[in-house]
PDB file of N, CA and C in Angstrom:
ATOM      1  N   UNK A   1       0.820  -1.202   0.000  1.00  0.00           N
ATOM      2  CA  UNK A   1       0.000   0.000   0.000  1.00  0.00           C
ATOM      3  C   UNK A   1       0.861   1.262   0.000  1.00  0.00           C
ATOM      4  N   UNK A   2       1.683   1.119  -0.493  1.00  0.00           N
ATOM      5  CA  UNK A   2       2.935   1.969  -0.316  1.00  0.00           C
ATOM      6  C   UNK A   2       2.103   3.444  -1.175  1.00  0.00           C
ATOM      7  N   UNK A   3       2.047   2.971  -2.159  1.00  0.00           N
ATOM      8  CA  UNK A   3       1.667   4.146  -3.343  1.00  0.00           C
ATOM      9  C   UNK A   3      -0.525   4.851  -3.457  1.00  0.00           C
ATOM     10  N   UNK A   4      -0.144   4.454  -1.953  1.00  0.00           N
ATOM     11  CA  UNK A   4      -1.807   5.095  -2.137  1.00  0.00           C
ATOM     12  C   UNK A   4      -1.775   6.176  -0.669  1.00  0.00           C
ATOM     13  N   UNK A   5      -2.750   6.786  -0.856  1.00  0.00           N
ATOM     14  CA  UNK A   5      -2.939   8.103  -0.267  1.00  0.00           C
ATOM     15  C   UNK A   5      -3.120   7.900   1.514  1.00  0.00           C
ATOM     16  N   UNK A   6      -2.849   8.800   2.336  1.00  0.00           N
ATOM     17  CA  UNK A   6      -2.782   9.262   3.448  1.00  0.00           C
ATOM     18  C   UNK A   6      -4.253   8.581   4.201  1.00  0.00           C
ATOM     19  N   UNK A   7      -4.724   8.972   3.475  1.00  0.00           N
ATOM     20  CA  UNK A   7      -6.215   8.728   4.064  1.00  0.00           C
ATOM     21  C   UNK A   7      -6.784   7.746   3.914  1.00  0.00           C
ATOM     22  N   UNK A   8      -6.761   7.094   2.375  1.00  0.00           N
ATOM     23  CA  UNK A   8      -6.551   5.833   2.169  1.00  0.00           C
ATOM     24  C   UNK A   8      -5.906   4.461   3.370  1.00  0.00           C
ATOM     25  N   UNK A   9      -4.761   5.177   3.432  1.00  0.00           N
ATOM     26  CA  UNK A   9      -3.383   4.668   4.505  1.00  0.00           C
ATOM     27  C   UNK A   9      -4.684   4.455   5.702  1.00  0.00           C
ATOM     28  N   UNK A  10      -5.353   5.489   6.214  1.00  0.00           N
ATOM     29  CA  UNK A  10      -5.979   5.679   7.816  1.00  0.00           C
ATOM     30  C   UNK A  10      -7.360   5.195   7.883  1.00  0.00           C
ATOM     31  N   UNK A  11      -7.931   5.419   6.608  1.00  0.00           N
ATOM     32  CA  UNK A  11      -9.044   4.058   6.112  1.00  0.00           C
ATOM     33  C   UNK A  11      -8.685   2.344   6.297  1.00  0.00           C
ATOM     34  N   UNK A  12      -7.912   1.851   6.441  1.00  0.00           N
ATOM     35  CA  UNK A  12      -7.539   0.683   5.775  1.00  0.00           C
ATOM     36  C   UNK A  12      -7.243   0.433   6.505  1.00  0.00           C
ATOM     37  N   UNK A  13      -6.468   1.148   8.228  1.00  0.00           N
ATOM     38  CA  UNK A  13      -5.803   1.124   9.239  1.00  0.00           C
ATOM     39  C   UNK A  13      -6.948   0.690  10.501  1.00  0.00           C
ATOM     40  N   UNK A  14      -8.145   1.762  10.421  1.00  0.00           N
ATOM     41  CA  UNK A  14      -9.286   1.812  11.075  1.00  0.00           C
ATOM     42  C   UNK A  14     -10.549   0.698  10.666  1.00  0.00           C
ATOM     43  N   UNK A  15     -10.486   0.213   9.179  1.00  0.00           N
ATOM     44  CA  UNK A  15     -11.023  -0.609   9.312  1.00  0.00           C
ATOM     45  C   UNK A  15     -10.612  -2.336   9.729  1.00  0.00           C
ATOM     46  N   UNK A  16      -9.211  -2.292   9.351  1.00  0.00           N
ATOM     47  CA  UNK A  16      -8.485  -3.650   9.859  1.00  0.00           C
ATOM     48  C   UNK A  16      -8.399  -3.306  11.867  1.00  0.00           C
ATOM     49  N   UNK A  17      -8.726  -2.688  12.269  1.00  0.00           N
ATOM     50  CA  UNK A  17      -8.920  -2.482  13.516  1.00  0.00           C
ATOM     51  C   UNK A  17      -6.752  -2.000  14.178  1.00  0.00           C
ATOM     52  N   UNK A  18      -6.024  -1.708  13.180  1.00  0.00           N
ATOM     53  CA  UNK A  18      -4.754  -1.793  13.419  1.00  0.00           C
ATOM     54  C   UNK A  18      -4.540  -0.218  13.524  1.00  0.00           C
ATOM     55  N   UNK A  19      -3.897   0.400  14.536  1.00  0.00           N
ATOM     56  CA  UNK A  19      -2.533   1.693  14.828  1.00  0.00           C
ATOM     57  C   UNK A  19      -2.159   1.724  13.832  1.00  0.00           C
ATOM     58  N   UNK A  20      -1.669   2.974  12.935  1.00  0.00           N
ATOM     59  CA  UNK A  20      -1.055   3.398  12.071  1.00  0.00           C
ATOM     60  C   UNK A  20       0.409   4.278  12.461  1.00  0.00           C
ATOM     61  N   UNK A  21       1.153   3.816  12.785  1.00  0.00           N
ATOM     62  CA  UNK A  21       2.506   4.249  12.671  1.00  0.00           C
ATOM     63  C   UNK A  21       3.436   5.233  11.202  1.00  0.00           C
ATOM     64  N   UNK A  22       3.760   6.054  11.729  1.00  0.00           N
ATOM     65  CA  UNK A  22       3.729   7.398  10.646  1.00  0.00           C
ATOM     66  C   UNK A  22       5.226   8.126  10.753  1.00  0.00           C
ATOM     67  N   UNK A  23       6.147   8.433   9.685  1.00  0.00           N
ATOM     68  CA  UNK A  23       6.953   9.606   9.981  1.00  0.00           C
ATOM     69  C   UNK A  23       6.205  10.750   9.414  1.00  0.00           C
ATOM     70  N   UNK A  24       5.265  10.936   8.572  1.00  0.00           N
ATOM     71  CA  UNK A  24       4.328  12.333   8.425  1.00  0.00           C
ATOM     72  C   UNK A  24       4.084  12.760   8.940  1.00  0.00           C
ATOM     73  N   UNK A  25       4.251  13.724  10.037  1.00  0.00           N
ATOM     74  CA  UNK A  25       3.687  14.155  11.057  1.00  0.00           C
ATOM     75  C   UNK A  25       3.041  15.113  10.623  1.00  0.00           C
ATOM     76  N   UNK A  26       3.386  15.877  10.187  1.00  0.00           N
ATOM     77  CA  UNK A  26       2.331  17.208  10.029  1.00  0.00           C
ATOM     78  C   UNK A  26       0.898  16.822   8.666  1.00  0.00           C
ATOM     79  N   UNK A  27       1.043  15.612   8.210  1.00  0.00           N
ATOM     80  CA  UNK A  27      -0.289  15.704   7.266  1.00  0.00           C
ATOM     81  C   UNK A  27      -0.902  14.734   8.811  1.00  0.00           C
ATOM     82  N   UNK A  28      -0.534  13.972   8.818  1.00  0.00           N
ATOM     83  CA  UNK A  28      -1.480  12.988  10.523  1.00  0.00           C
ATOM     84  C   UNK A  28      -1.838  13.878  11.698  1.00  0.00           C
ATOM     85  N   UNK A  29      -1.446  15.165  11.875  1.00  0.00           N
ATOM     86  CA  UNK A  29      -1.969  15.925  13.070  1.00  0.00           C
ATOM     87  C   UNK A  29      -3.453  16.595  12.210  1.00  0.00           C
ATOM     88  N   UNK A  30      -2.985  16.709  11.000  1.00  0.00           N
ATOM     89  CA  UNK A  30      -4.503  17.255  10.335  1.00  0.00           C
ATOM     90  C   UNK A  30      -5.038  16.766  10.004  1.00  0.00           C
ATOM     91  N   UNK A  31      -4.717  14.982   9.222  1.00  0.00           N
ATOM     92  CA  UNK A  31      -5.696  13.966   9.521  1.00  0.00           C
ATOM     93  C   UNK A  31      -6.250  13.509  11.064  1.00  0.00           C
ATOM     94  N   UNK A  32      -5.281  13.289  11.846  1.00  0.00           N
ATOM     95  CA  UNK A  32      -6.103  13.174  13.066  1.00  0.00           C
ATOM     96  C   UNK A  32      -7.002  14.361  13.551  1.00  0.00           C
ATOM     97  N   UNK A  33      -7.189  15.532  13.395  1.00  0.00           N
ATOM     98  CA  UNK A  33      -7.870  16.645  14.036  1.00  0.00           C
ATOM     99  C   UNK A  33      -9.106  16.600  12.918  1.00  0.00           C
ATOM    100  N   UNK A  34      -8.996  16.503  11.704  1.00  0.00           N
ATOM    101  CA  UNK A  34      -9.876  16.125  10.752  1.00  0.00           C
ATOM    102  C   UNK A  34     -11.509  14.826  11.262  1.00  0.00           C
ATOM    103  N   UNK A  35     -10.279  14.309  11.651  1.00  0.00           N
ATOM    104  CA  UNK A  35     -11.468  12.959  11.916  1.00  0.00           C
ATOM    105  C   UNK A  35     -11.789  12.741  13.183  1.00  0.00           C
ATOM    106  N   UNK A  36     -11.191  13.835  14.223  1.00  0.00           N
ATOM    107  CA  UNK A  36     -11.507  13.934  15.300  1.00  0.00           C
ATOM    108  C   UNK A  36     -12.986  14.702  15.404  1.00  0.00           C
ATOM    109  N   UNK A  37     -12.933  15.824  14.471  1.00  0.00           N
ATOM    110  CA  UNK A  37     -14.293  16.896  14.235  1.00  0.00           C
ATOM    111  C   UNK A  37     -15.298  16.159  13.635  1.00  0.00           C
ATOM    112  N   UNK A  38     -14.556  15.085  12.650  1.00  0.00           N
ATOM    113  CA  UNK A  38     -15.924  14.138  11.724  1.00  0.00           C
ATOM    114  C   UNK A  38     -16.762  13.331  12.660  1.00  0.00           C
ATOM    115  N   UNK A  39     -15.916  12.926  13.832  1.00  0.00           N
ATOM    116  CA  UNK A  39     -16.415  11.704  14.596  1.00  0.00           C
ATOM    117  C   UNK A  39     -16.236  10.538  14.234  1.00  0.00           C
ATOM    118  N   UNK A  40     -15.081  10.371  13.381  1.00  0.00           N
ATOM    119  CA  UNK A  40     -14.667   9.466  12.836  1.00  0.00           C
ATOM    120  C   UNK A  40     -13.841   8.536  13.791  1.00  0.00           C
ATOM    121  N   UNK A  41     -14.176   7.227  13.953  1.00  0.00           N
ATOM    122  CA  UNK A  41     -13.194   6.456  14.412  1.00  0.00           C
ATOM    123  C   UNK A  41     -11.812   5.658  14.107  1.00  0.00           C
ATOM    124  N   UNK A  42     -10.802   5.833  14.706  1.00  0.00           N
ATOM    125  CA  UNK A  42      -9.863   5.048  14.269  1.00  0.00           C
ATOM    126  C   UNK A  42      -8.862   4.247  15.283  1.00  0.00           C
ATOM    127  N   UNK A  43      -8.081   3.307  14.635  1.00  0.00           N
ATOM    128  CA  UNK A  43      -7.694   2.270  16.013  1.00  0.00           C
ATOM    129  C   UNK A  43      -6.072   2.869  16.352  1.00  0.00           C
ATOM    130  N   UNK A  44      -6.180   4.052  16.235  1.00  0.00           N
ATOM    131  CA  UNK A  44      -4.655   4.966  16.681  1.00  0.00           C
ATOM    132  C   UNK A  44      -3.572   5.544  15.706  1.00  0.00           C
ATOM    133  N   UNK A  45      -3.499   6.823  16.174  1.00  0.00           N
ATOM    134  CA  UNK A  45      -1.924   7.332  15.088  1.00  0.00           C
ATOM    135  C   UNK A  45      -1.070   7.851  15.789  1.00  0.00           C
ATOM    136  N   UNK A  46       0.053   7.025  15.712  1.00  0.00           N
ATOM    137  CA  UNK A  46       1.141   6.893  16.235  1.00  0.00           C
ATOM    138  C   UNK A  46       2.150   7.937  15.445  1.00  0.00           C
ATOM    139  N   UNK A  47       2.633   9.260  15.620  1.00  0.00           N
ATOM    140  CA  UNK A  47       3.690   9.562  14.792  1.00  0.00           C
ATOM    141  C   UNK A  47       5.275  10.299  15.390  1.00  0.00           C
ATOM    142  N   UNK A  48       5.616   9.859  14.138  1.00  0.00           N
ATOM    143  CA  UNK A  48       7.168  10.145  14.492  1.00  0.00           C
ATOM    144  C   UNK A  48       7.960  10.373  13.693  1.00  0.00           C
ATOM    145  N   UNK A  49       9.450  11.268  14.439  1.00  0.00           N
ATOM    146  CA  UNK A  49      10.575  11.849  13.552  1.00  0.00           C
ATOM    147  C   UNK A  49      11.031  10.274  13.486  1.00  0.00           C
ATOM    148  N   UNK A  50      11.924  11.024  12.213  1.00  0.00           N
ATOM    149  CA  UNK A  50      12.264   9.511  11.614  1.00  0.00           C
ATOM    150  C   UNK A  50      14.040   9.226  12.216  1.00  0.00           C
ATOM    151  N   UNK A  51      14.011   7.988  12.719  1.00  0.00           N
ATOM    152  CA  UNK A  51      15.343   7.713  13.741  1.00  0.00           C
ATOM    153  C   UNK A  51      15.399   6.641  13.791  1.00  0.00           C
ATOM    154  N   UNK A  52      16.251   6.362  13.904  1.00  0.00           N
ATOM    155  CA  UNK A  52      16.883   4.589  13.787  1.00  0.00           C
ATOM    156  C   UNK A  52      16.351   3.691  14.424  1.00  0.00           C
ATOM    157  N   UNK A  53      15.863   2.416  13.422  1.00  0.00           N
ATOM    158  CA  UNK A  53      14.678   1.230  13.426  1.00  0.00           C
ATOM    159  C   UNK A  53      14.943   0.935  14.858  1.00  0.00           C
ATOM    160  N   UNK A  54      15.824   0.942  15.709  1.00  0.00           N
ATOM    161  CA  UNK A  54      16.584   0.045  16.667  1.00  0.00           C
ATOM    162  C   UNK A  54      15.606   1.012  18.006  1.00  0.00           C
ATOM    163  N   UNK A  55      16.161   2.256  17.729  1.00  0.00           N
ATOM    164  CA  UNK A  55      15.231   3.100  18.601  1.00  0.00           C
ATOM    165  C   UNK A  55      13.600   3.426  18.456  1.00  0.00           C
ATOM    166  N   UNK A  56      13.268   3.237  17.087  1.00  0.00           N
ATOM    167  CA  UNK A  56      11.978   3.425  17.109  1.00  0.00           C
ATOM    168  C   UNK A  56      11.222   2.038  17.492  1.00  0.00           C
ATOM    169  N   UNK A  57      11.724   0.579  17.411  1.00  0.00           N
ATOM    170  CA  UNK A  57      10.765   0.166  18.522  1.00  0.00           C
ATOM    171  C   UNK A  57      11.015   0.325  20.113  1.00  0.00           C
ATOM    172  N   UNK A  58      12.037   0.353  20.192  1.00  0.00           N
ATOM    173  CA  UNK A  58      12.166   0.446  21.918  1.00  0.00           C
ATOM    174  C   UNK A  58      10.353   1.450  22.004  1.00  0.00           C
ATOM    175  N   UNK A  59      10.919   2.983  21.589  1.00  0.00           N
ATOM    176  CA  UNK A  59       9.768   3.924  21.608  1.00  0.00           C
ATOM    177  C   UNK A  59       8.119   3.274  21.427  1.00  0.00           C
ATOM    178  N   UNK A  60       8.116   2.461  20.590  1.00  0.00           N
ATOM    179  CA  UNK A  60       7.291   1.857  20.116  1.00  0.00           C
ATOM    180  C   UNK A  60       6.917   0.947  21.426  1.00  0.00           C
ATOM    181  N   UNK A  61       7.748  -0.277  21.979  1.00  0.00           N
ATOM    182  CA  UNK A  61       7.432  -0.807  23.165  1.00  0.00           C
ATOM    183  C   UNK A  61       7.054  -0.009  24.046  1.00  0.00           C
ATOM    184  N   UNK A  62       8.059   1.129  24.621  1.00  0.00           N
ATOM    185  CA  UNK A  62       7.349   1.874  26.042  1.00  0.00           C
ATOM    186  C   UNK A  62       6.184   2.558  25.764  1.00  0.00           C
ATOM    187  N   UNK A  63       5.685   2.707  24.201  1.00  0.00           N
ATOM    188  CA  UNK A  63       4.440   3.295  24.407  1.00  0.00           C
ATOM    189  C   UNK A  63       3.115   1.875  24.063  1.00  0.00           C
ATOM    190  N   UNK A  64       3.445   0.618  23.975  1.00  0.00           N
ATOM    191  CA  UNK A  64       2.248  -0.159  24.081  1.00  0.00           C
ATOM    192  C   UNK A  64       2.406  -0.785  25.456  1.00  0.00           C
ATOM    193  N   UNK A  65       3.638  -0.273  25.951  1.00  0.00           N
ATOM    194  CA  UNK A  65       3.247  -0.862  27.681  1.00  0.00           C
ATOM    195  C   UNK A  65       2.408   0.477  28.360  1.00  0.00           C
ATOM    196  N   UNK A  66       2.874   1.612  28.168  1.00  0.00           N
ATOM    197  CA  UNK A  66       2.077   2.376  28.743  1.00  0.00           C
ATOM    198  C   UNK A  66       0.654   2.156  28.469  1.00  0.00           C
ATOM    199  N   UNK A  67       0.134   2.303  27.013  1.00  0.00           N
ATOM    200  CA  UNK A  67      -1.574   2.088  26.808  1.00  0.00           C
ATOM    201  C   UNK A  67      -1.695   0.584  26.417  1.00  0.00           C
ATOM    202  N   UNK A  68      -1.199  -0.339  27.268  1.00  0.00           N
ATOM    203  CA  UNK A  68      -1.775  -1.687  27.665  1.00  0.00           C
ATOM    204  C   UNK A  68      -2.986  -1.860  27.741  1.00  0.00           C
ATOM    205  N   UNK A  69      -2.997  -1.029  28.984  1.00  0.00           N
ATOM    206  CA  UNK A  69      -5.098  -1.489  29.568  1.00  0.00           C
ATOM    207  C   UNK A  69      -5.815  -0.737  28.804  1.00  0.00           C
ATOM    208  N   UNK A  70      -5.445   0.634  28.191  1.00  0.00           N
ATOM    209  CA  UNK A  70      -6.626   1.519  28.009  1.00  0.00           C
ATOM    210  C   UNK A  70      -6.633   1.607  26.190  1.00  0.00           C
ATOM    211  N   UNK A  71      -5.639   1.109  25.754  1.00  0.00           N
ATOM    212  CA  UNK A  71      -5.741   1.200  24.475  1.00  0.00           C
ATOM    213  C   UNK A  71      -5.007   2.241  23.620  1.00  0.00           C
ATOM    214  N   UNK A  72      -5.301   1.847  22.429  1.00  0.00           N
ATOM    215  CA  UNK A  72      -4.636   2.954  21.404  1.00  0.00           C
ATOM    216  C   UNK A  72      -6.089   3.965  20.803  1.00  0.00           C
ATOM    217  N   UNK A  73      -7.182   3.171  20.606  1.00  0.00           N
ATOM    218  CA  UNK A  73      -8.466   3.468  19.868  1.00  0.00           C
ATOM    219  C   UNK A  73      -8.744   5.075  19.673  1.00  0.00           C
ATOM    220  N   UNK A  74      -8.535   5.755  18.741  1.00  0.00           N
ATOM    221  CA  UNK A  74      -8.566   7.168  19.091  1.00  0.00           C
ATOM    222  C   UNK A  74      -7.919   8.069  19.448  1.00  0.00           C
ATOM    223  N   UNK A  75      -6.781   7.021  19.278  1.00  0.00           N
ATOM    224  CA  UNK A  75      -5.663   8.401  20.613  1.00  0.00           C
ATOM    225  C   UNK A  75      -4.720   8.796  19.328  1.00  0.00           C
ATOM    226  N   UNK A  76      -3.974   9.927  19.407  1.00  0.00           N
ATOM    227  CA  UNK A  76      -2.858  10.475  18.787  1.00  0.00           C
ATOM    228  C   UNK A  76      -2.122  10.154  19.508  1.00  0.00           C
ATOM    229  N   UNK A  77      -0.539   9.816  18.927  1.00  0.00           N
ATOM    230  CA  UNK A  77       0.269   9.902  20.295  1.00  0.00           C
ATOM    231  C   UNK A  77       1.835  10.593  19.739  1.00  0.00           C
ATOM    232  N   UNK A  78       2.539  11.122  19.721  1.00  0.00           N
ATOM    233  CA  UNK A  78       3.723  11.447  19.541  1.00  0.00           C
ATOM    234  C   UNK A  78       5.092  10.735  19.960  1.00  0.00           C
ATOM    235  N   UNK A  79       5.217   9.957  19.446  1.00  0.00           N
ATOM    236  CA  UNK A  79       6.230   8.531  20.168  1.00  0.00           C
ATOM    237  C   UNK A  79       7.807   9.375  20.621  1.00  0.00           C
ATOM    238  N   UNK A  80       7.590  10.593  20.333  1.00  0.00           N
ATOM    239  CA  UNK A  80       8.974  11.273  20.988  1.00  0.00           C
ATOM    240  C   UNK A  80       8.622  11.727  22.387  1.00  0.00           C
ATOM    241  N   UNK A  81       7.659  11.430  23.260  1.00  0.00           N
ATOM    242  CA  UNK A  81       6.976  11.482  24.317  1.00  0.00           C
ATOM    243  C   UNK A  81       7.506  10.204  24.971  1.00  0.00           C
ATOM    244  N   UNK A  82       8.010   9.267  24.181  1.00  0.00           N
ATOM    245  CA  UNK A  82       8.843   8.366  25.175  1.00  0.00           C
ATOM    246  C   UNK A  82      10.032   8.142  24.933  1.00  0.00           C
ATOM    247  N   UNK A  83      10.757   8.716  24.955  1.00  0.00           N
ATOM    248  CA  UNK A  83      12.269   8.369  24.881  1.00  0.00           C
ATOM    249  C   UNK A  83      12.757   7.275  25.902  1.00  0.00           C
TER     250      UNK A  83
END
């Protein structure tokens, strides 16, 4: 799905019930605020500066231990919030 659109990308994400992990940040803060006003649901957007695979899951782990119990469903999250 490499070569199809943003939204497309967050369609496809929300209906497979899967987090969308992102280095776009600035089109995903206006897709997420977009579909936040629509009432649109989605199963999470995860975004981030782009930094070495090794560090971006660590980031990636401390943020699915943090929303363990409560989930991703809806949430934005900025994965540079966990270093």
């Amino acid at each position: 799905m490499l070569s199809v659109s943003d939204i497309a990308q967050l369609e496809f994400s929300a209906r497979e019930g899967r987090a969308i992990v992102t280095f776009n940040v600035s089109d995903f803060v206006n897709h997420a605020r977009d579909w936040a006003e629509g009432s649109r649901e989605h199963a999470g957007i995860i975004v981030s500066d782009q930094i070495p695979l090794g560090e971006l899951l660590r980031r990636l782990l401390r943020c699915f231990s943090k929303h363990e119990q409560e989930g991703l469903r809806n949430r934005f999250i900025w994965l540079h919030d966990f270093k």
